[in-house]
PDB file of N, CA and C in Angstrom:
ATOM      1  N   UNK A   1      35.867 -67.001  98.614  1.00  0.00           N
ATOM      2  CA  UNK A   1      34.751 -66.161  98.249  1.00  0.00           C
ATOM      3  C   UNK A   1      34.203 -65.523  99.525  1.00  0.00           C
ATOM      4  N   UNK A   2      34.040 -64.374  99.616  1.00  0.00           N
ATOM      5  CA  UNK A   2      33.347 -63.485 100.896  1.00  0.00           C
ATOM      6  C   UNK A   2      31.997 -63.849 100.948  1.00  0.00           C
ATOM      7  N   UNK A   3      31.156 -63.734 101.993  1.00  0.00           N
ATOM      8  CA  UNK A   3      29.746 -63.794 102.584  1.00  0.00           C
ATOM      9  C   UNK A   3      28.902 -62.569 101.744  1.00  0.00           C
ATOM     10  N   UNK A   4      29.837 -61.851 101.394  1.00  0.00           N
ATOM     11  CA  UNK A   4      28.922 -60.581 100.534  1.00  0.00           C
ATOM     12  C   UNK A   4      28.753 -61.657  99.184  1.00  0.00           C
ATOM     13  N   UNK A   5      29.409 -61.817  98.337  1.00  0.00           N
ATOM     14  CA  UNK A   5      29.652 -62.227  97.016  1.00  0.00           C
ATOM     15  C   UNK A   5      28.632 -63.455  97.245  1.00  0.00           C
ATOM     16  N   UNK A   6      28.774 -64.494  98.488  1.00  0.00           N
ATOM     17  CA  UNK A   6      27.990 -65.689  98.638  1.00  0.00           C
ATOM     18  C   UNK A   6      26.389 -65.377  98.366  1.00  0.00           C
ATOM     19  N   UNK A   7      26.142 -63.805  99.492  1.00  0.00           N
ATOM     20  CA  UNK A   7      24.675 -64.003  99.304  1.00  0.00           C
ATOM     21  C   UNK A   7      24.190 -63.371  98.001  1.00  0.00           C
ATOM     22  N   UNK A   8      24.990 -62.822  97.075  1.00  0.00           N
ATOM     23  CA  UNK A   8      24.685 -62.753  95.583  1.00  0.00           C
ATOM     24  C   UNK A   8      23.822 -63.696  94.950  1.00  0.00           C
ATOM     25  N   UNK A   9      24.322 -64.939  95.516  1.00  0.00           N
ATOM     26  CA  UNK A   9      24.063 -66.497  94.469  1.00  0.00           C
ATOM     27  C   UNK A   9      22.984 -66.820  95.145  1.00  0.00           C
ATOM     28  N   UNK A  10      22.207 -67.444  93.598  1.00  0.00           N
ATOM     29  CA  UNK A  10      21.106 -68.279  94.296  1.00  0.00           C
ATOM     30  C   UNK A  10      21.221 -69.615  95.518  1.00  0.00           C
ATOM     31  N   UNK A  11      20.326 -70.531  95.486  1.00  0.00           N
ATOM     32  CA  UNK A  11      19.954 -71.133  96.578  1.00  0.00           C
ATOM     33  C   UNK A  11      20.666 -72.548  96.022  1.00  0.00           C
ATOM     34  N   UNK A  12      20.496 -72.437  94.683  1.00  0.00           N
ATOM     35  CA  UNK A  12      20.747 -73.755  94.056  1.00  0.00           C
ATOM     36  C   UNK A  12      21.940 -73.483  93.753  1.00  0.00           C
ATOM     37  N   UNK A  13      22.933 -72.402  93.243  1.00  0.00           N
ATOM     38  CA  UNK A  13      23.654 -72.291  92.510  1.00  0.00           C
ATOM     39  C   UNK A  13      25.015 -72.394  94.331  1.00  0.00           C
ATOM     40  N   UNK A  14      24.518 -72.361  95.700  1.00  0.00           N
ATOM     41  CA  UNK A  14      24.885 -72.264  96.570  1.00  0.00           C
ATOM     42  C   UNK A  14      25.255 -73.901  96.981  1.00  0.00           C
ATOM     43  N   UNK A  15      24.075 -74.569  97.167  1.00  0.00           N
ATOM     44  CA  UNK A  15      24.218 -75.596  97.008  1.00  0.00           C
ATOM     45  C   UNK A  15      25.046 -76.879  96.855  1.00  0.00           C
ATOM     46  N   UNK A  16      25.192 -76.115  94.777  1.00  0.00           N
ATOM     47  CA  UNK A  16      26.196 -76.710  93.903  1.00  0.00           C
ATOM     48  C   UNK A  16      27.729 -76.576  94.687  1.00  0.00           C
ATOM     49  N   UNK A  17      27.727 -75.145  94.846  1.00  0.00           N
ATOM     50  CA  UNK A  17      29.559 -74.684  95.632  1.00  0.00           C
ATOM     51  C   UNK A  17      29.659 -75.665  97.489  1.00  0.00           C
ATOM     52  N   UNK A  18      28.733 -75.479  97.953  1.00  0.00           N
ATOM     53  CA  UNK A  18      28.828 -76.728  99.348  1.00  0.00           C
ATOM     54  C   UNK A  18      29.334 -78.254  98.925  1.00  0.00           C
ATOM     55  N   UNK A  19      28.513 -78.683  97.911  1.00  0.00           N
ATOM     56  CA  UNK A  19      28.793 -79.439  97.328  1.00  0.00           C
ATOM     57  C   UNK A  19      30.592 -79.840  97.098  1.00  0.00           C
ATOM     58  N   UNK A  20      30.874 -78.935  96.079  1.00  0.00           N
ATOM     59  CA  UNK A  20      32.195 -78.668  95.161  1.00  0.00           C
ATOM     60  C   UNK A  20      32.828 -78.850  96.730  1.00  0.00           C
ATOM     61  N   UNK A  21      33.000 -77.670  97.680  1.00  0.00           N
ATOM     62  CA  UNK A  21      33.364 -77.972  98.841  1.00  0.00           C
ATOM     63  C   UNK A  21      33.894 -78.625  99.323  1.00  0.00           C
ATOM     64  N   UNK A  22      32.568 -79.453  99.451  1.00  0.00           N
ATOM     65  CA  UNK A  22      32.810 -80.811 100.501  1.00  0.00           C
ATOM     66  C   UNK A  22      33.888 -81.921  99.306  1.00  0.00           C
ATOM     67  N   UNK A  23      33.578 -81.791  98.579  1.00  0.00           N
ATOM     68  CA  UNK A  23      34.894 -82.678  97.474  1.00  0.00           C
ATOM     69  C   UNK A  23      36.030 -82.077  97.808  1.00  0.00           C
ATOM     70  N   UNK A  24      36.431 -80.900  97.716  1.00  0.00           N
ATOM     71  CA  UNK A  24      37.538 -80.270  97.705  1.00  0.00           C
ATOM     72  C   UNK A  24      37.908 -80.882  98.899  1.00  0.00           C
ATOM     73  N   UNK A  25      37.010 -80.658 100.201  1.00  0.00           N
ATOM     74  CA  UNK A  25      37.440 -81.175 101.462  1.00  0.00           C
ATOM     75  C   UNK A  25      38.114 -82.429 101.639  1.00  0.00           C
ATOM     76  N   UNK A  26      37.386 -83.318 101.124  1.00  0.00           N
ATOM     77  CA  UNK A  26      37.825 -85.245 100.734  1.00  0.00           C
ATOM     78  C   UNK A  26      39.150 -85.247 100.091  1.00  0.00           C
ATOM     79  N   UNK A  27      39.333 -84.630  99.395  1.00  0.00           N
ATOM     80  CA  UNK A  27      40.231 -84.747  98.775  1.00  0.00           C
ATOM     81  C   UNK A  27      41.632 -83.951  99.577  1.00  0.00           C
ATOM     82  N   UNK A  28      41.330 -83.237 100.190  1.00  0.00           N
ATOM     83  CA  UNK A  28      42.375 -82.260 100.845  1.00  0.00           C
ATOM     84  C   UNK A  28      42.819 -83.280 102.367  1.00  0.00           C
ATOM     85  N   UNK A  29      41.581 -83.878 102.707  1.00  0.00           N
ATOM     86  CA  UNK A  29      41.671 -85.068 104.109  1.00  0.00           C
ATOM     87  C   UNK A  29      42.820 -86.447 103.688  1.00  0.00           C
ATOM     88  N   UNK A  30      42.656 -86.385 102.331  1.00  0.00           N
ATOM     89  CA  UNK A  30      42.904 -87.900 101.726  1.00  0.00           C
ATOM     90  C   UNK A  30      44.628 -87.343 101.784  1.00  0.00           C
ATOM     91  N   UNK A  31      44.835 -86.141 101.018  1.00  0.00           N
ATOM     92  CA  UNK A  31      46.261 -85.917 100.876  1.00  0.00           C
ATOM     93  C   UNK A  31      46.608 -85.746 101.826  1.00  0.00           C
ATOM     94  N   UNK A  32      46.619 -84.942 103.072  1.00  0.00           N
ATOM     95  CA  UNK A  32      46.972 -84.787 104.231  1.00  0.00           C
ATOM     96  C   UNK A  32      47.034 -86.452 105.052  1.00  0.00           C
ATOM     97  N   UNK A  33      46.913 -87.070 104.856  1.00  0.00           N
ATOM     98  CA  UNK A  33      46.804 -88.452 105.194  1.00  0.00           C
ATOM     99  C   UNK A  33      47.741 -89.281 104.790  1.00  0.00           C
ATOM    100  N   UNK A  34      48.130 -88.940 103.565  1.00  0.00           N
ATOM    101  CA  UNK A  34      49.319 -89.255 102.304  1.00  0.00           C
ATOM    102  C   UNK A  34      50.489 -87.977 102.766  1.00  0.00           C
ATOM    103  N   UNK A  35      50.197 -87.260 103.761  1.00  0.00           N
ATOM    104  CA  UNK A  35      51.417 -85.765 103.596  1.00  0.00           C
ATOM    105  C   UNK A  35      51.704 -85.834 102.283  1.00  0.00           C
ATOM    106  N   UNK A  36      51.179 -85.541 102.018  1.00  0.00           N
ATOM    107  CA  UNK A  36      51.088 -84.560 100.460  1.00  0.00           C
ATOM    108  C   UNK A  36      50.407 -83.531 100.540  1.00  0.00           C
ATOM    109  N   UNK A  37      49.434 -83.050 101.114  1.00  0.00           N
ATOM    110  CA  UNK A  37      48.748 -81.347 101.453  1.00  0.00           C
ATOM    111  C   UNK A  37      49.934 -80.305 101.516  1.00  0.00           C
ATOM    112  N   UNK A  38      50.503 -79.240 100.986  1.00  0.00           N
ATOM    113  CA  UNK A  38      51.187 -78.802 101.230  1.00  0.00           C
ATOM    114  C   UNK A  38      50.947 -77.606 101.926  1.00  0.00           C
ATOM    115  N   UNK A  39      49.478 -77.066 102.011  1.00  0.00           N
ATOM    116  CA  UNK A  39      49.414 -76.041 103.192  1.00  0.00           C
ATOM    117  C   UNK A  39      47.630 -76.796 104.059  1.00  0.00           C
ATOM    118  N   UNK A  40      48.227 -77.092 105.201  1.00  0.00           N
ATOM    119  CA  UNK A  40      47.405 -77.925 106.291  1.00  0.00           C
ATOM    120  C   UNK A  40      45.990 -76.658 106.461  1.00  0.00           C
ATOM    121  N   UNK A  41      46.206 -75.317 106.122  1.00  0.00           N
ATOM    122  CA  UNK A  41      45.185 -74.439 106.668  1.00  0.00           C
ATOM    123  C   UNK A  41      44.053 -74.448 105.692  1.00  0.00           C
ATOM    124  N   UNK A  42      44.573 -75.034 104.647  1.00  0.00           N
ATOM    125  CA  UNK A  42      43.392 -75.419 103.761  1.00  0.00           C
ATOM    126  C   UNK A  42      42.289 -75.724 103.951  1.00  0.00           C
ATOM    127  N   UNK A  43      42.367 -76.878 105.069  1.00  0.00           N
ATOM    128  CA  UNK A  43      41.461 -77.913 105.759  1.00  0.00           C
ATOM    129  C   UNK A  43      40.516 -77.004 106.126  1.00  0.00           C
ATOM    130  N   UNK A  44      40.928 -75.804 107.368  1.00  0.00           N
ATOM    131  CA  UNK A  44      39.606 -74.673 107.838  1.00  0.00           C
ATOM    132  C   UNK A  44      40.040 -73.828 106.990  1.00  0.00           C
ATOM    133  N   UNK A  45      40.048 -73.542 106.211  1.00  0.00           N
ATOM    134  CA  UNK A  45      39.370 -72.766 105.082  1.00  0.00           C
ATOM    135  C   UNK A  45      38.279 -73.463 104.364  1.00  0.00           C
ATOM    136  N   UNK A  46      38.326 -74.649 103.804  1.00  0.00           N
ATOM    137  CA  UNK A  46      37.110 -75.400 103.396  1.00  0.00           C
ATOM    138  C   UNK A  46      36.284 -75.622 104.221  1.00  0.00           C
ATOM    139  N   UNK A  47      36.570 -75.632 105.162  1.00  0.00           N
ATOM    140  CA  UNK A  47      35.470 -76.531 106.342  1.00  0.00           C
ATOM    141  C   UNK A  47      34.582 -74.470 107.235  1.00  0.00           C
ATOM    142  N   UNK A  48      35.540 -73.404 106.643  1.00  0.00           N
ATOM    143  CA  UNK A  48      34.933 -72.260 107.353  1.00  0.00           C
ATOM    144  C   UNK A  48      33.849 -72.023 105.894  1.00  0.00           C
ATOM    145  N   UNK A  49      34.428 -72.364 104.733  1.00  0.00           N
ATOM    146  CA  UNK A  49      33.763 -71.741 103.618  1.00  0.00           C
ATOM    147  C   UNK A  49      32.673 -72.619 103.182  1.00  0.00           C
ATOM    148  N   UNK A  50      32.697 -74.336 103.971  1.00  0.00           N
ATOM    149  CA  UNK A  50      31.132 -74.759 103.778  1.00  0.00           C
ATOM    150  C   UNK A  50      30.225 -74.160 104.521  1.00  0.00           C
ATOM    151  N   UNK A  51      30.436 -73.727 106.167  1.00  0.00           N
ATOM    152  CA  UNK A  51      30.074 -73.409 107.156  1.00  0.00           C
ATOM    153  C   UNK A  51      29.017 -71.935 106.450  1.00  0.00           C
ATOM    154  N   UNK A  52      29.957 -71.137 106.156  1.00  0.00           N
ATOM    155  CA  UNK A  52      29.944 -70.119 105.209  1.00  0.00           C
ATOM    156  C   UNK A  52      28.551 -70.190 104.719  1.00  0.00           C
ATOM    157  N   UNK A  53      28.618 -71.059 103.188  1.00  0.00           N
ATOM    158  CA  UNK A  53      27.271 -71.619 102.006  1.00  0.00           C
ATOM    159  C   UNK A  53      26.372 -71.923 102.807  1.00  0.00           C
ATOM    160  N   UNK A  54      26.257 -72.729 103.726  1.00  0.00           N
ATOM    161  CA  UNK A  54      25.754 -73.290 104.582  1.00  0.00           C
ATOM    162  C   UNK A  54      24.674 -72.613 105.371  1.00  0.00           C
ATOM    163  N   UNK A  55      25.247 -71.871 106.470  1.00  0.00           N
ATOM    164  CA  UNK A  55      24.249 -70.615 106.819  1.00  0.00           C
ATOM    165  C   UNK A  55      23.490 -69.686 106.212  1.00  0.00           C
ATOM    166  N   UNK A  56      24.613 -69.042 104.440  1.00  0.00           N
ATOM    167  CA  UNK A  56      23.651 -68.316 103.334  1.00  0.00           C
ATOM    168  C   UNK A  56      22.101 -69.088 103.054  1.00  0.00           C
ATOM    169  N   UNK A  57      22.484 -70.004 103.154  1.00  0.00           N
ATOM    170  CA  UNK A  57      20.990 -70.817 102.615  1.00  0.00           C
ATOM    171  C   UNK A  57      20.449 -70.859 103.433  1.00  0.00           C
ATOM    172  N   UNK A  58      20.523 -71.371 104.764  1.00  0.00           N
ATOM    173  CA  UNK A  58      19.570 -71.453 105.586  1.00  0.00           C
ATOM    174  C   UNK A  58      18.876 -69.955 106.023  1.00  0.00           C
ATOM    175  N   UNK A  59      19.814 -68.634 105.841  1.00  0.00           N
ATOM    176  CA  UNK A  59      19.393 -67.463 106.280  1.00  0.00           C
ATOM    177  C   UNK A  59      18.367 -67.138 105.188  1.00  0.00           C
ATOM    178  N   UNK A  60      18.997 -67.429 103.566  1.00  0.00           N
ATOM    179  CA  UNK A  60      17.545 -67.584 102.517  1.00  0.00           C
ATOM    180  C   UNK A  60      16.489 -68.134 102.739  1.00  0.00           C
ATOM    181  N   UNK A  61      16.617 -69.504 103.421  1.00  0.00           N
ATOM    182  CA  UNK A  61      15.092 -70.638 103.496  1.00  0.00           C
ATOM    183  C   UNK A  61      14.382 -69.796 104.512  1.00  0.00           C
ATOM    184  N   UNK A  62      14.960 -68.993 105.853  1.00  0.00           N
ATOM    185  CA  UNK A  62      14.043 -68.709 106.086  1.00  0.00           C
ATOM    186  C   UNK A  62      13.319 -67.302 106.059  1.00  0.00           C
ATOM    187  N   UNK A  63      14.373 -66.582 104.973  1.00  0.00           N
ATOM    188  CA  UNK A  63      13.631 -65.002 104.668  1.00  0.00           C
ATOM    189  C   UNK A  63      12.200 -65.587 103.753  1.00  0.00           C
ATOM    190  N   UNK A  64      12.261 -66.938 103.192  1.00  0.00           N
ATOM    191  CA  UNK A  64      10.940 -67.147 102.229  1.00  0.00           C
ATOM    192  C   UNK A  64       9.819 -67.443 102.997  1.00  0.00           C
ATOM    193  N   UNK A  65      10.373 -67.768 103.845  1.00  0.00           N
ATOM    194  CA  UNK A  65       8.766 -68.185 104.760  1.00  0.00           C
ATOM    195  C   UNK A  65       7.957 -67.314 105.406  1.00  0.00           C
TER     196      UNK A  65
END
């Protein structure tokens, strides 16, 4: 998902996807551990696309203040 499309979404609904994320992440650490991951770039792609959610929100928390 692009940084345009991200700051579409609400705060909560942002959240939820960091969330989803960070599972996806666990789970992508666990197989790669097992070599079973079959593409390793996965790893920073999840870990660029929490980074990603991550900053959207914080750049929201502080346009409210």
């Amino acid at each position: 998902m692009k940084a345009s499309e991200m700051r579409e979404l609400g705060v909560e609904e942002l959240k939820k996807k960091s969330e989803e994320l960070w599972r996806q992440l666990l789970i992508a650490r666990i197989s790669q551990v097992n070599q079973q991951l079959k593409n390793p770039l996965k790893l920073r792609y999840l870990r660029r696309e929490i980074a990603r959610a991550l900053t959207i929100i914080r750049e929201k928390g502080k346009g409210e203040k």
